[in-house]
Protein backbone atom coordinates (compact mmCIF):
# COMPACT_ATOMS: atom_id res chain seq x y z
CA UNK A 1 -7.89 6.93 4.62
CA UNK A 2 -6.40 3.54 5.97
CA UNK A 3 -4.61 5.43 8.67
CA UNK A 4 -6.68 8.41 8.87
CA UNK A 5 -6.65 7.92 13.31
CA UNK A 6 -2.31 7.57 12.82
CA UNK A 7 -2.33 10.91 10.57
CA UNK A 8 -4.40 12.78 12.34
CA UNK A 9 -2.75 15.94 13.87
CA UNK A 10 -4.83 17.93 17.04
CA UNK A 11 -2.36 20.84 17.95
CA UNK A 12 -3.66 22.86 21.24
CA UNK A 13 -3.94 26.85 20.78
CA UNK A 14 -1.39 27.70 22.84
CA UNK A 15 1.29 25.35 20.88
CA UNK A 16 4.21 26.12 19.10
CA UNK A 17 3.70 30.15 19.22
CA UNK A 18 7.31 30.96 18.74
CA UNK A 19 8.81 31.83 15.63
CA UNK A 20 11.89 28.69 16.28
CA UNK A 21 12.17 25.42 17.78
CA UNK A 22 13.60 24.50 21.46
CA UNK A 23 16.98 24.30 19.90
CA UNK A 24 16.55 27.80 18.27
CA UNK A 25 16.68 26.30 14.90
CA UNK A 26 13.39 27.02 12.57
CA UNK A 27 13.55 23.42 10.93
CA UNK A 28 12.56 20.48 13.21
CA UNK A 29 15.12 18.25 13.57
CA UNK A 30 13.24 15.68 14.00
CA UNK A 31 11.62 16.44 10.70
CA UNK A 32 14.57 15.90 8.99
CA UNK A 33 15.51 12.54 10.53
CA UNK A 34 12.19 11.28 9.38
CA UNK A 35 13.08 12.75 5.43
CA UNK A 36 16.38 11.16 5.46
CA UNK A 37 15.05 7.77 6.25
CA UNK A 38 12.16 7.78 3.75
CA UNK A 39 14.90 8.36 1.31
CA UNK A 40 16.41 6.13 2.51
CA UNK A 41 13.84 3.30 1.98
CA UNK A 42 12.47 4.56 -0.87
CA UNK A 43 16.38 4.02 -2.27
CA UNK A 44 16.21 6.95 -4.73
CA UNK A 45 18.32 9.70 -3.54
CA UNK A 46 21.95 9.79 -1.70
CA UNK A 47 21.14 12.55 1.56
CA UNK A 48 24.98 11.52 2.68
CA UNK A 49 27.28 14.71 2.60
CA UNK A 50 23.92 16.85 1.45
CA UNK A 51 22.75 20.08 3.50
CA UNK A 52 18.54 20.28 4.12
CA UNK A 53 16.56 23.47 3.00
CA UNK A 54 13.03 23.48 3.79
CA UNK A 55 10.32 25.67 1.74
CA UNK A 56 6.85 26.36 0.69
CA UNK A 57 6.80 23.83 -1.43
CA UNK A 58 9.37 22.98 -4.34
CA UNK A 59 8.14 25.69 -5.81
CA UNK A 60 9.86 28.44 -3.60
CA UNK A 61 13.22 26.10 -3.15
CA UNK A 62 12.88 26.02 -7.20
CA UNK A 63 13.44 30.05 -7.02
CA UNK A 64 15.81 29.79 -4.15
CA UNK A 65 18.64 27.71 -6.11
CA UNK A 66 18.05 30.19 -9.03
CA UNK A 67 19.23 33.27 -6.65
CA UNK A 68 21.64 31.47 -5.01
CA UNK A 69 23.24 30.21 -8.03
CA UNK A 70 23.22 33.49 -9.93
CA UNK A 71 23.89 35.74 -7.15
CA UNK A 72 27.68 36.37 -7.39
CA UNK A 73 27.27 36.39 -11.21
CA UNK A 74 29.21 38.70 -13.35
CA UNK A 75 26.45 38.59 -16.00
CA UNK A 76 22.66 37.97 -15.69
CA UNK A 77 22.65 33.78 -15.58
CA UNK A 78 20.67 32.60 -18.56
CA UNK A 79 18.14 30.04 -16.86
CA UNK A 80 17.13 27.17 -19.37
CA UNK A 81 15.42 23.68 -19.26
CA UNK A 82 14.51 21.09 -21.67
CA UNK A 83 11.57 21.39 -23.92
CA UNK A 84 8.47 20.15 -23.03
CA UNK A 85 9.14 22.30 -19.55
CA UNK A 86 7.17 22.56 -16.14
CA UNK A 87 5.92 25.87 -17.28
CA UNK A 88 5.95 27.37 -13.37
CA UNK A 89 10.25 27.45 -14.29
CA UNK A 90 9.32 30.24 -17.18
CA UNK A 91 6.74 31.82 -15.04
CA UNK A 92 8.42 32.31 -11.83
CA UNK A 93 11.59 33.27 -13.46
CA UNK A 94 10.13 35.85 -15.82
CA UNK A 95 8.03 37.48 -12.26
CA UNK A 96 11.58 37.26 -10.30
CA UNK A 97 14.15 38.68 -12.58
CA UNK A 98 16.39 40.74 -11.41
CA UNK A 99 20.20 41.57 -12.72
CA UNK A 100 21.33 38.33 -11.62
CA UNK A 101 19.19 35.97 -14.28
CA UNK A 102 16.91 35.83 -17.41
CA UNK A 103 14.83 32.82 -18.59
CA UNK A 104 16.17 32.35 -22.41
CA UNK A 105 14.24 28.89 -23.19
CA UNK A 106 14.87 25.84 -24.65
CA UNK A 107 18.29 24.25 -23.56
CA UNK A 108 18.45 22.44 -26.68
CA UNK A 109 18.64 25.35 -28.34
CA UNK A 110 21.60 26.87 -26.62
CA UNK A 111 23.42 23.59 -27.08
CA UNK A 112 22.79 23.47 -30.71
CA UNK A 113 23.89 26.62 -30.72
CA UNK A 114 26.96 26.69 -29.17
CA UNK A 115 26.08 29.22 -26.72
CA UNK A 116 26.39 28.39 -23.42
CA UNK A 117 28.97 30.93 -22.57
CA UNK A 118 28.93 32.65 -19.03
CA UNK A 119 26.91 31.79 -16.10
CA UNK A 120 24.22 29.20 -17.38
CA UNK A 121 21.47 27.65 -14.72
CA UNK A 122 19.96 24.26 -16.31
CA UNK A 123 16.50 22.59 -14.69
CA UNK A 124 16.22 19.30 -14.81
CA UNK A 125 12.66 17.63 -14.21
CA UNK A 126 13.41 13.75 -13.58
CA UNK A 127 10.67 12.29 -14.03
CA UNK A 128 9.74 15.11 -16.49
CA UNK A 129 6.56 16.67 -16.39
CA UNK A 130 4.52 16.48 -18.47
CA UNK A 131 6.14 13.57 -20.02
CA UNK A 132 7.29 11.01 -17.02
CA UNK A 133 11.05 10.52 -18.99
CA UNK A 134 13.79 10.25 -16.66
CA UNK A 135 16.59 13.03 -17.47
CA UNK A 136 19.77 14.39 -17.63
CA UNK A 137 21.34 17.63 -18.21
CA UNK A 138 21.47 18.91 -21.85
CA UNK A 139 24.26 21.43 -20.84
CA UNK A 140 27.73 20.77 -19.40
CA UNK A 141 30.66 22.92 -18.47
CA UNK A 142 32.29 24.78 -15.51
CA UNK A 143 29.88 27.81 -15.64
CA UNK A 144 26.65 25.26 -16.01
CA UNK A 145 24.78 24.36 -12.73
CA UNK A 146 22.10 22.01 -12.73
CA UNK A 147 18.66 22.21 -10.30
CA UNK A 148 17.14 18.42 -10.27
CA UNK A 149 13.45 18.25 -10.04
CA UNK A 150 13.02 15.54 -8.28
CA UNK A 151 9.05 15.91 -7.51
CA UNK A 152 8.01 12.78 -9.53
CA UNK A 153 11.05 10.21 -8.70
CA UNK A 154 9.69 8.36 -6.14
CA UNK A 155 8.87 4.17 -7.08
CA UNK A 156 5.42 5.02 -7.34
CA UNK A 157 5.73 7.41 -10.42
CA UNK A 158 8.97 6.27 -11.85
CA UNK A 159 11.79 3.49 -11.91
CA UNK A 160 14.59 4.20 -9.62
CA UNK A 161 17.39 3.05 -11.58
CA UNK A 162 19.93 4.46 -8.67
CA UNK A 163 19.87 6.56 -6.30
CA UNK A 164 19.86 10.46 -6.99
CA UNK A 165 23.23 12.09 -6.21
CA UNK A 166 23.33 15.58 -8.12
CA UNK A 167 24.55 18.95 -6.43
CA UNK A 168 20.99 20.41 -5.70
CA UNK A 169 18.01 18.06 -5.65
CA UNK A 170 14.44 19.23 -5.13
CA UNK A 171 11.52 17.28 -3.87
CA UNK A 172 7.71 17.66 -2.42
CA UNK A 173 5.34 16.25 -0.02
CA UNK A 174 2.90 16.81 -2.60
CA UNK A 175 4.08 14.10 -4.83
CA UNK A 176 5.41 11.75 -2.18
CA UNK A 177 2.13 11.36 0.51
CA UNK A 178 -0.29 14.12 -2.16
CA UNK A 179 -0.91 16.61 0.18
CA UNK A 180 0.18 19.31 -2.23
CA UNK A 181 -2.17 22.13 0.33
CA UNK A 182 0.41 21.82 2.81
CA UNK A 183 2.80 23.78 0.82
CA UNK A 184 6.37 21.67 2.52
CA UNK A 185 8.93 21.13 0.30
CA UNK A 186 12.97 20.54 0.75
CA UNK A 187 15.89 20.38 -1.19
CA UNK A 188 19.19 18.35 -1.01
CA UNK A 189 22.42 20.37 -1.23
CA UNK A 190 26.14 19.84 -1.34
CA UNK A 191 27.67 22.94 -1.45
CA UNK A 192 27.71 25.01 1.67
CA UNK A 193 27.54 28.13 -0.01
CA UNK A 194 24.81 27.31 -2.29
CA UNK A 195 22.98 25.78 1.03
CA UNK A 196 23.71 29.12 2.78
CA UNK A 197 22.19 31.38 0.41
CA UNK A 198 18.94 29.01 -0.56
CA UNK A 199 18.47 29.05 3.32
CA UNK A 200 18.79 32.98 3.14
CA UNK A 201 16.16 32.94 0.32
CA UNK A 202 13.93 31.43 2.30
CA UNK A 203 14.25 33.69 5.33
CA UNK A 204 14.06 36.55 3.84
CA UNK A 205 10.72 35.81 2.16
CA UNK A 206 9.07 33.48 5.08
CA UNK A 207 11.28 34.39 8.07
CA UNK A 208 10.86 30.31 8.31
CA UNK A 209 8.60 27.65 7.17
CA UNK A 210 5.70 27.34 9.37
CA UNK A 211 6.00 24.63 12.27
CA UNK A 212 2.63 23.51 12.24
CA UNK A 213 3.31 22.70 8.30
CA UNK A 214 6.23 20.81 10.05
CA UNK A 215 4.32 19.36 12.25
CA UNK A 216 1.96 17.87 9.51
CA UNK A 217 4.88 16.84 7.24
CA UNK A 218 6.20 14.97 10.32
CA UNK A 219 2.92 13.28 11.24
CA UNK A 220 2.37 12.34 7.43
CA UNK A 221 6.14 10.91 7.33
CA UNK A 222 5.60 8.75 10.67
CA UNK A 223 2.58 7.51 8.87
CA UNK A 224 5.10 6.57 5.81
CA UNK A 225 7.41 4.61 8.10
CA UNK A 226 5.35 2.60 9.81
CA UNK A 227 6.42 -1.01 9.62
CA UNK A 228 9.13 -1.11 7.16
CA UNK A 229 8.32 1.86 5.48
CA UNK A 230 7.55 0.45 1.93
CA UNK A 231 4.03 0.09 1.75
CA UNK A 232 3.02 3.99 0.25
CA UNK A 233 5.21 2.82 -2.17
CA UNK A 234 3.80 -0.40 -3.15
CA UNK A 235 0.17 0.67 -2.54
CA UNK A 236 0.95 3.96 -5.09
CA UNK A 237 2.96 2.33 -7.63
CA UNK A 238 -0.03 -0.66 -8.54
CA UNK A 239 -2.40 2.46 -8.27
CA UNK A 240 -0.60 4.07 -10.64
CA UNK A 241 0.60 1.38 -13.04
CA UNK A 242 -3.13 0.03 -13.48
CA UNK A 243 -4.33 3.72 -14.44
CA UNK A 244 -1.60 3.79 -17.01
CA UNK A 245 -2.40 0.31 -18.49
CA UNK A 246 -5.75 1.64 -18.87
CA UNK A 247 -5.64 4.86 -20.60
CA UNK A 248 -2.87 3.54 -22.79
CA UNK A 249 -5.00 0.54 -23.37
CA UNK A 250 -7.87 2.27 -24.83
CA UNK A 251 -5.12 4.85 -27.01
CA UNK A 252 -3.64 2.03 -28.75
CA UNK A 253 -6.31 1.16 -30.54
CA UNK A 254 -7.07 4.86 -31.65
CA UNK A 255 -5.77 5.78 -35.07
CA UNK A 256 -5.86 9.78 -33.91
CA UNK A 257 -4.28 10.02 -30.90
CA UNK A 258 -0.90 8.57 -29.17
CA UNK A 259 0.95 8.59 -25.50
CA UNK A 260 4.54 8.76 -24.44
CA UNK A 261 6.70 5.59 -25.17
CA UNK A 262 8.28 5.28 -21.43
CA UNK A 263 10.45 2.04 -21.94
CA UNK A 264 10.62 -0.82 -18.91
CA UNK A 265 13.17 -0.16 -16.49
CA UNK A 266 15.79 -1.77 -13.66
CA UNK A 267 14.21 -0.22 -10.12
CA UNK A 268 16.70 0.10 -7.31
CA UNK A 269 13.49 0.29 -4.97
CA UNK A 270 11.66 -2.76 -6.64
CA UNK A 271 14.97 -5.05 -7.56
CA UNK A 272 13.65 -6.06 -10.81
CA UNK A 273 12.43 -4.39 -14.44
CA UNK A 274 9.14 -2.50 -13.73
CA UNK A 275 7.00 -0.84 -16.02
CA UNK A 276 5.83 2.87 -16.57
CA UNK A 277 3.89 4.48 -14.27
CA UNK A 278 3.77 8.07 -14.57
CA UNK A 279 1.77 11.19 -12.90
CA UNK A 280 0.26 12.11 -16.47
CA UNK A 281 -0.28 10.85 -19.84
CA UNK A 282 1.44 12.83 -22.38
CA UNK A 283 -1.09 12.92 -25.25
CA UNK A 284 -0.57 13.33 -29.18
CA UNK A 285 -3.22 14.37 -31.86
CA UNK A 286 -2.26 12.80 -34.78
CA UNK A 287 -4.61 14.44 -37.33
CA UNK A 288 -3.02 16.92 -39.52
CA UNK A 289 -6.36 18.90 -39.07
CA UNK A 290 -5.97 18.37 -34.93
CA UNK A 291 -3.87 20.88 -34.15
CA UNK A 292 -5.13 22.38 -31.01
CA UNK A 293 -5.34 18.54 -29.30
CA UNK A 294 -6.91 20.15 -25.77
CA UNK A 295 -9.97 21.66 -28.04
CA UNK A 296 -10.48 18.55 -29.61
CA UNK A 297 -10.74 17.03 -25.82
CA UNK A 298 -12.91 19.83 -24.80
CA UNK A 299 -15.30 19.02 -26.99
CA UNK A 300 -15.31 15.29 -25.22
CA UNK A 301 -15.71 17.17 -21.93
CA UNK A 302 -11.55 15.85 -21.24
CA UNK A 303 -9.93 18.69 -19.65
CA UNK A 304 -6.40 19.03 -20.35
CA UNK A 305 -3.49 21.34 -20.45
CA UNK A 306 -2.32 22.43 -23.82
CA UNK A 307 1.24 21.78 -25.17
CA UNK A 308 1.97 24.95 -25.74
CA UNK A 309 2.18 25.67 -21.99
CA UNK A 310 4.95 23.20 -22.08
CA UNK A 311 6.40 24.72 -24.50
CA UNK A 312 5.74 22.38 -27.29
CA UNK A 313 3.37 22.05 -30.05
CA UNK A 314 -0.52 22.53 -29.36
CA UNK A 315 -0.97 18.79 -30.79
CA UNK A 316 0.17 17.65 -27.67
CA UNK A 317 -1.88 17.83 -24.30
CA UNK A 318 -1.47 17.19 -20.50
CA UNK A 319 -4.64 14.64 -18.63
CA UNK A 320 -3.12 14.48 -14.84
CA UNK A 321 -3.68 10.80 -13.82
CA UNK A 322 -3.52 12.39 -9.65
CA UNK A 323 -7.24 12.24 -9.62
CA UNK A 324 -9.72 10.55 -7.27
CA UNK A 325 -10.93 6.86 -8.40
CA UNK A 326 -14.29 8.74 -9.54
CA UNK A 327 -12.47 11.43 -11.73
CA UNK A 328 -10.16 8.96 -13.16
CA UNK A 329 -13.34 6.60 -14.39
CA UNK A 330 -14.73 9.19 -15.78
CA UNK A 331 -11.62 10.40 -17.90
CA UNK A 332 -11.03 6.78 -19.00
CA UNK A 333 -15.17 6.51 -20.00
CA UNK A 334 -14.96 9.95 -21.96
CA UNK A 335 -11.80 8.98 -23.77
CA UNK A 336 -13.15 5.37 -24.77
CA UNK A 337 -16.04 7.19 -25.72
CA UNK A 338 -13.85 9.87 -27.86
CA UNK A 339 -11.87 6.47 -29.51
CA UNK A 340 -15.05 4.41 -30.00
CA UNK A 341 -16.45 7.28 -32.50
CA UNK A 342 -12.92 7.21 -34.77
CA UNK A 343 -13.90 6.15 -38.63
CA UNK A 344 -12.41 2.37 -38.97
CA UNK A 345 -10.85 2.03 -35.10
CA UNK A 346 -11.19 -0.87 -33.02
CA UNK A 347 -14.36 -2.14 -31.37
CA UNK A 348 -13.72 -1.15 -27.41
């Protein structure tokens, strides 16, 4: 809204009617200058020796590293992430399987296990959703690949202790500027063959990503960059941070419920320690009786998303902090509320 005449985008009816760009290519070039530099400033991923894949969204590039990864398997890849999960990687996996892969769950499991045999494809959300925990791969080995999530590691969600440098790396214009509607997403690749067959992914299903999404994405980034290109971040980040501070603020002096513990942090972005500021509050209901947490919000009018779709226990819930000022105030009023009525807790 402070540079809603700089954002702007008017595009003439007759524009950009071809399927390609001037140089033939389907991905503006220009486009990807403008990615590599926010990365750049934002100091939290290493684009040197990295192929660019565009998609709709990380979403689609999330299925596109699963087929590329699996698709000279001799036996159907077992797909895996760490419990609690973004549940869209059991979703979209289940809806796409083919020969090539199978969603088997937990990776702790298979570690504990033993069995991580064969062709095994690992996601790795860092910062995790729904948690906000920075992580790393539970699974090593020569047949283990690893897809990075890398939606929520930008310095307004999360400390950047370094700069991201694994073999496929995911990220969003939804989580960097918000405009999740505009469906652009792009992924960071080092091997060429992997590159090659994401890009083939994507063709096949979109023929390319639409240019007037480019367009936007590009208008949005020059927006990023103006002056030295750190400002999003700062302006985000104290958004963030003081929305955290609140809700956990008014859950620490509940005796039923809890939040994540996300511990201070070194920030290559910041250069000092900074404190937690994640997309969502991770929230525990302590009770023994509680154990569907998101009905016991319901009936506080708090709308959440149940653990279970994370594949945890119902006891836990998701409450997404990527709200407007006016929804936010009124999650934090119905929650002090919910506290304020606890037998023996604190006086908010």
């Amino acid at each position: 809204m402070q540079n809603a005449e700089s954002s702007a985008l008017l595009v003439a009816g007759w524009h950009r009617m071809s399927y390609v760009f001037g140089d033939q290519s389907s991905m503006s070039q220009e486009l990807q200058k403008h990615i590599l530099k926010v990365h750049s400033n934002a100091r939290n991923a290493i684009t040197k020796g990295k192929y660019l894949v565009f998609g709709v969204g990380s979403t689609q590039l999330l299925s596109a590293a699963v087929f590329a990864l699996s698709l000279n398997s001799s036996s159907p890849a077992r797909v895996v992430a760490e419990s609690p999960y973004y549940p869209v990687y059991k979703t979209q996996t289940d809806f796409f399987e083919t020969v090539h892969f199978e969603f088997k769950g937990d990776a702790l499991l298979m570690k504990n296990t033993s069995d991580s045999a064969g062709n095994v494809i690992e996601f790795v959300t860092s910062p995790n959703n729904p948690d906000g925990n920075l992580r790393k791969a539970v699974l090593q080995g020569v047949s283990v690949n690893a897809i990075y999530d890398h939606a929520y590691y930008w310095p307004h969600f999360s400390a950047i202790p370094a700069p991201a440098d694994e073999d496929i790396m995911i990220f969003t214009i939804s989580k960097l500027t918000g405009h999740a509607g505009s469906r652009f997403g792009w992924a960071l690749v080092k091997d060429k063959d992997v590159y090659l067959n994401m890009q083939k992914y994507v063709s096949l299903a979109e023929f390319s990503i639409s240019r007037d999404t480019q367009l936007r994405a590009l208008q949005l980034l020059k927006v990023v960059l103006k002056g030295d290109g750190r400002e999003i971040f700062h302006f985000a980040y104290e958004k963030m941070r003081d929305r955290w501070e609140k809700i956990s603020q008014t859950v620490s002096l509940s005796k039923r419920f809890t939040v994540q513990d996300i511990p201070p942090q070194y920030c290559n972005f910041f250069e000092k320690v900074r404190g937690p500021s994640p997309a969502y509050i991770w929230l525990k209901c302590e009770r023994e009786e509680d154990t569907n947490c998101s009905a016991v919000l319901l009936a506080a009018n708090i709308i959440g998303r149940s653990g279970s779709l994370f594949d945890a226990e119902d006891r836990y819930v998701r409450l997404s902090l990527l709200k407007s000022d006016d929804d936010f105030n009124l999650l934090l009023y119905r929650l002090k509320e919910l506290v304020s009525k606890e037998g023996g807790a604190d006086t908010l």
